[in-house]
Protein backbone atom coordinates (compact mmCIF):
# COMPACT_ATOMS: atom_id res chain seq x y z
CA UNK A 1 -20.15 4.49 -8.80
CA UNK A 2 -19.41 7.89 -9.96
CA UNK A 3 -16.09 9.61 -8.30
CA UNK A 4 -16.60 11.67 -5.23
CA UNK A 5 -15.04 14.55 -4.14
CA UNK A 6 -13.97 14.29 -0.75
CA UNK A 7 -11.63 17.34 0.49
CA UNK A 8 -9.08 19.54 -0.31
CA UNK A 9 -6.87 21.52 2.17
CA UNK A 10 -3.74 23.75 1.95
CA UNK A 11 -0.92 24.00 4.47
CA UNK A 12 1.48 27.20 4.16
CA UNK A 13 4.77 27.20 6.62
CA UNK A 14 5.74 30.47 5.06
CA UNK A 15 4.50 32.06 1.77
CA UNK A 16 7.54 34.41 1.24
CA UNK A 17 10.73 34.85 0.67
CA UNK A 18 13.34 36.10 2.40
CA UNK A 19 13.53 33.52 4.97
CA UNK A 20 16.06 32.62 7.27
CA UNK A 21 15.12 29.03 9.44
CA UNK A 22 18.24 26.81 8.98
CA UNK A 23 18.27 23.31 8.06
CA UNK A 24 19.79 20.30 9.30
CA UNK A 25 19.67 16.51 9.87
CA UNK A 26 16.45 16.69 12.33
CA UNK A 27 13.80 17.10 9.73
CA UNK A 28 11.72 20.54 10.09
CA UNK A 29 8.06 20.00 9.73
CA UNK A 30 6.85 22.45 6.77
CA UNK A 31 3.43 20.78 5.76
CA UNK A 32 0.39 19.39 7.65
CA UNK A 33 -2.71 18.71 6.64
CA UNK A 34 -6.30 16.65 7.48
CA UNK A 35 -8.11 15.09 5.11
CA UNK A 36 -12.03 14.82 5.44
CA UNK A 37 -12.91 11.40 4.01
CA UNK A 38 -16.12 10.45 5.82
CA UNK A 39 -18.70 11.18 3.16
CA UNK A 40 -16.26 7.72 1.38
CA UNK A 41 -17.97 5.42 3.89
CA UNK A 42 -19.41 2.88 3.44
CA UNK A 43 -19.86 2.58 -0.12
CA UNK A 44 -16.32 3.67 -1.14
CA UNK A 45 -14.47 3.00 1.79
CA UNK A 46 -11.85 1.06 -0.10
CA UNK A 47 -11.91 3.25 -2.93
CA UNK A 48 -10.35 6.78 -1.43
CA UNK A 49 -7.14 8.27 -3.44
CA UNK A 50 -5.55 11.50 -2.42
CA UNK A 51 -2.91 13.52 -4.94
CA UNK A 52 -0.35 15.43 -2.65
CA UNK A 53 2.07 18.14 -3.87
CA UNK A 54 4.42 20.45 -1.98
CA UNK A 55 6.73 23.07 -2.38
CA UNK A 56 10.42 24.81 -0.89
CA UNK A 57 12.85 27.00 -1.30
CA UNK A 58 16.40 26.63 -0.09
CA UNK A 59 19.19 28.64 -0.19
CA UNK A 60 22.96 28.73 0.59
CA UNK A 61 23.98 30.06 4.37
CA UNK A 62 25.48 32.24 4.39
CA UNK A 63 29.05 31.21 5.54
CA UNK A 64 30.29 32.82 9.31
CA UNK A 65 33.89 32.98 7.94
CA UNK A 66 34.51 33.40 4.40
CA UNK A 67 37.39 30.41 3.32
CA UNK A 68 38.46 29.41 -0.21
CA UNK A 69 38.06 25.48 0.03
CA UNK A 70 35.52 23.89 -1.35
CA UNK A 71 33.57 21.42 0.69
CA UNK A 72 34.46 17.93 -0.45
CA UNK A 73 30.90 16.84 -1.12
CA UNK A 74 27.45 17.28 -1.73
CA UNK A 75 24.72 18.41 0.48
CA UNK A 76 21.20 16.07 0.39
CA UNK A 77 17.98 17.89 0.64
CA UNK A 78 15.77 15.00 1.45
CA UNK A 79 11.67 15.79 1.01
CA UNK A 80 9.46 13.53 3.16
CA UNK A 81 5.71 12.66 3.01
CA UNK A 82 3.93 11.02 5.89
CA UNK A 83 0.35 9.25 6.08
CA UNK A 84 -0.11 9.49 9.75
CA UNK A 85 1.98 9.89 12.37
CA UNK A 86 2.07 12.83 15.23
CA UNK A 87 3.72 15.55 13.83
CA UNK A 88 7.12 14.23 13.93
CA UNK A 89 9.07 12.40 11.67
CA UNK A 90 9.14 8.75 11.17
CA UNK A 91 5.61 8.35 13.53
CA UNK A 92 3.37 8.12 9.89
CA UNK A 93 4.14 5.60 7.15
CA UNK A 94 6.67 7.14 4.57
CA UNK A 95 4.13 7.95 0.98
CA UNK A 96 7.35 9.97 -0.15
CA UNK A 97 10.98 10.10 0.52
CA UNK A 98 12.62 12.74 -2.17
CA UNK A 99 16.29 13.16 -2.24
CA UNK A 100 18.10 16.10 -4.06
CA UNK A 101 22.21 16.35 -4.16
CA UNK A 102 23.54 19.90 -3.75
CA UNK A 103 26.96 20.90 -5.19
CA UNK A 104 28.47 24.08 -3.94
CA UNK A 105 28.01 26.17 -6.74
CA UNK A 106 24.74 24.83 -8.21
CA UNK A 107 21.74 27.03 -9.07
CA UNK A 108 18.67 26.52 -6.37
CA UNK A 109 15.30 26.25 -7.25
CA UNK A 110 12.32 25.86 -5.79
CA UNK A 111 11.78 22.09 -4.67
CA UNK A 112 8.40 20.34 -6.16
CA UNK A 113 7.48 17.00 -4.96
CA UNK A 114 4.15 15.07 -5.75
CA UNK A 115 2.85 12.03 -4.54
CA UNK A 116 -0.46 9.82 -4.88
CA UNK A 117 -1.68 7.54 -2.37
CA UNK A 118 -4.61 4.97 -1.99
CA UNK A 119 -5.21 4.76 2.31
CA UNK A 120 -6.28 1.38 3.76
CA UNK A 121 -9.79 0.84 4.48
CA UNK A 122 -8.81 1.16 8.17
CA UNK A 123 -7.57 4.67 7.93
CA UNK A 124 -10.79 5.71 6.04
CA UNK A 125 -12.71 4.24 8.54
CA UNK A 126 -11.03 7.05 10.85
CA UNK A 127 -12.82 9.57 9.20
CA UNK A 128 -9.97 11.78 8.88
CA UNK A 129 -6.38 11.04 7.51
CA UNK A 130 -3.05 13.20 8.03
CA UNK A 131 -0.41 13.91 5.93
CA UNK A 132 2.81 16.03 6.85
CA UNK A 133 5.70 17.19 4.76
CA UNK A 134 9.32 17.42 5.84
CA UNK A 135 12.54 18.74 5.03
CA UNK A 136 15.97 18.01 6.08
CA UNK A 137 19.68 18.47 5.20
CA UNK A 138 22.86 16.65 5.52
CA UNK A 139 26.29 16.99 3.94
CA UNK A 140 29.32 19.39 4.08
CA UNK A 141 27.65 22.89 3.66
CA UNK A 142 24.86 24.36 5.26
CA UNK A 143 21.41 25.44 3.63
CA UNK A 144 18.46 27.76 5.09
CA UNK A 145 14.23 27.79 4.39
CA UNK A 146 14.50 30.88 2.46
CA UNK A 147 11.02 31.54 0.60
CA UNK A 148 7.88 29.81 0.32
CA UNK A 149 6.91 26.03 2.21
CA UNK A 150 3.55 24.73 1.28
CA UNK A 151 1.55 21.68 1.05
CA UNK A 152 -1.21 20.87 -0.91
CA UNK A 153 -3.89 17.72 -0.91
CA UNK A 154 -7.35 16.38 -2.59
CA UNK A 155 -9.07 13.70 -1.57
CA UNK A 156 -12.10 11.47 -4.29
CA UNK A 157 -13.53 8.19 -4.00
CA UNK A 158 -15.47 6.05 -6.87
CA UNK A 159 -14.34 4.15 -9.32
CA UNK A 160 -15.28 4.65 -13.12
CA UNK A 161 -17.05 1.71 -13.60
C-alpha cells in the first residue's frame, strides 16, 4: 500500500524572544499537540509513524546579587517527549528524554530535539494520539524560557511494498 498522509499540527508556547518564564526541576509544558490518525484504520492500523521536532531557547538569569564564585557545577536542561499522557509530565510514555549540560560561561543556543515514533495499534485505534514536549532544569545556576518554544509533528501510514 502506498504511504498515507495522515496529519500535521504545530504547537507554539511563545514565538519570540525576549522571554522571561523561569525554569526549574518541575518540568514546564512548552509543546502539545493531537494527531489525526483515523483515515490509518483499518488497513494501516499497524503501520502509522509520526516524525516530531521541537525547539527552545534558554538563557542565563539573571543573578539577584551579583557574586564572584563560580557555581561548582553544571546545570542540565533536560528535553522530554511524551506519547500520551494528560498534560503533565510522566502521565504519557517517554518517546524522548534529551539532556544538555550547561557550564557557566557557555554560549546558549537554541535547543533542537527530534524524535520518530511508530504508536501501537491500540493507540491508533483511538483515533487521535498526543504528544507533549517538556523542559526542565536542575543544577547550581538558574536558567529562564527566553525566545521561541515550539513543537512540530506529521503523521503517514503505508508501507512501500
Amino acid at each position: 500500500m502506498s504511504i498515507q498522509f495522515l496529519d500535521s499540527r504545530i504547537s507554539i508556547h511563545r514565538d519570540d524572544f525576549g522571554g522571561s518564564q523561569p525554569l526549574s526541576t518541575l518540568p514546564i509544558l512548552v509543546g502539545d499537540i493531537g494527531l489525526q490518525v483515523l483515515a490509518a484504520i483499518p488497513a494501516n492500523t499497524s503501520n502509522v509513524r509520526v516524525s516530531l521536532s521541537g525547539t527552545v531557547v534558554v538563557d542565563f538569569a539573571p543573578p539577584v546579587e551579583p557574586t564572584l564564585e563560580l557555581p561548582p557545577g553544571p546545570t542540565v536542561i533536560t528535553v522530554t517527549v511524551e506519547r500520551g499522557g494528560d498534560g503533565t509530565a510522566g502521565t504519557g510514555v517517554t518517546i524522548l528524554n534529551e539532556q544538555f549540560n550547561i557550564r557557566v560561561f557557555s554560549a546558549l543556543f537554541p535547543i533542537s530535539v527530534t524524535a520518530a515514533d511508530f504508536p501501537p495499534a491500540a493507540d491508533v485505534l483511538a483515533q487521535e494520539i498526543r504528544y507533549t514536549m517538556f523542559v526542565a532544569t536542575d543544577g547550581f545556576f538558574d536558567l529562564i524560557l527566553t525566545g521561541p518554544a515550539v513543537f512540530n509533528g506529521i503523521a503517514a501510514a503505508g508501507t512501500t511494498t
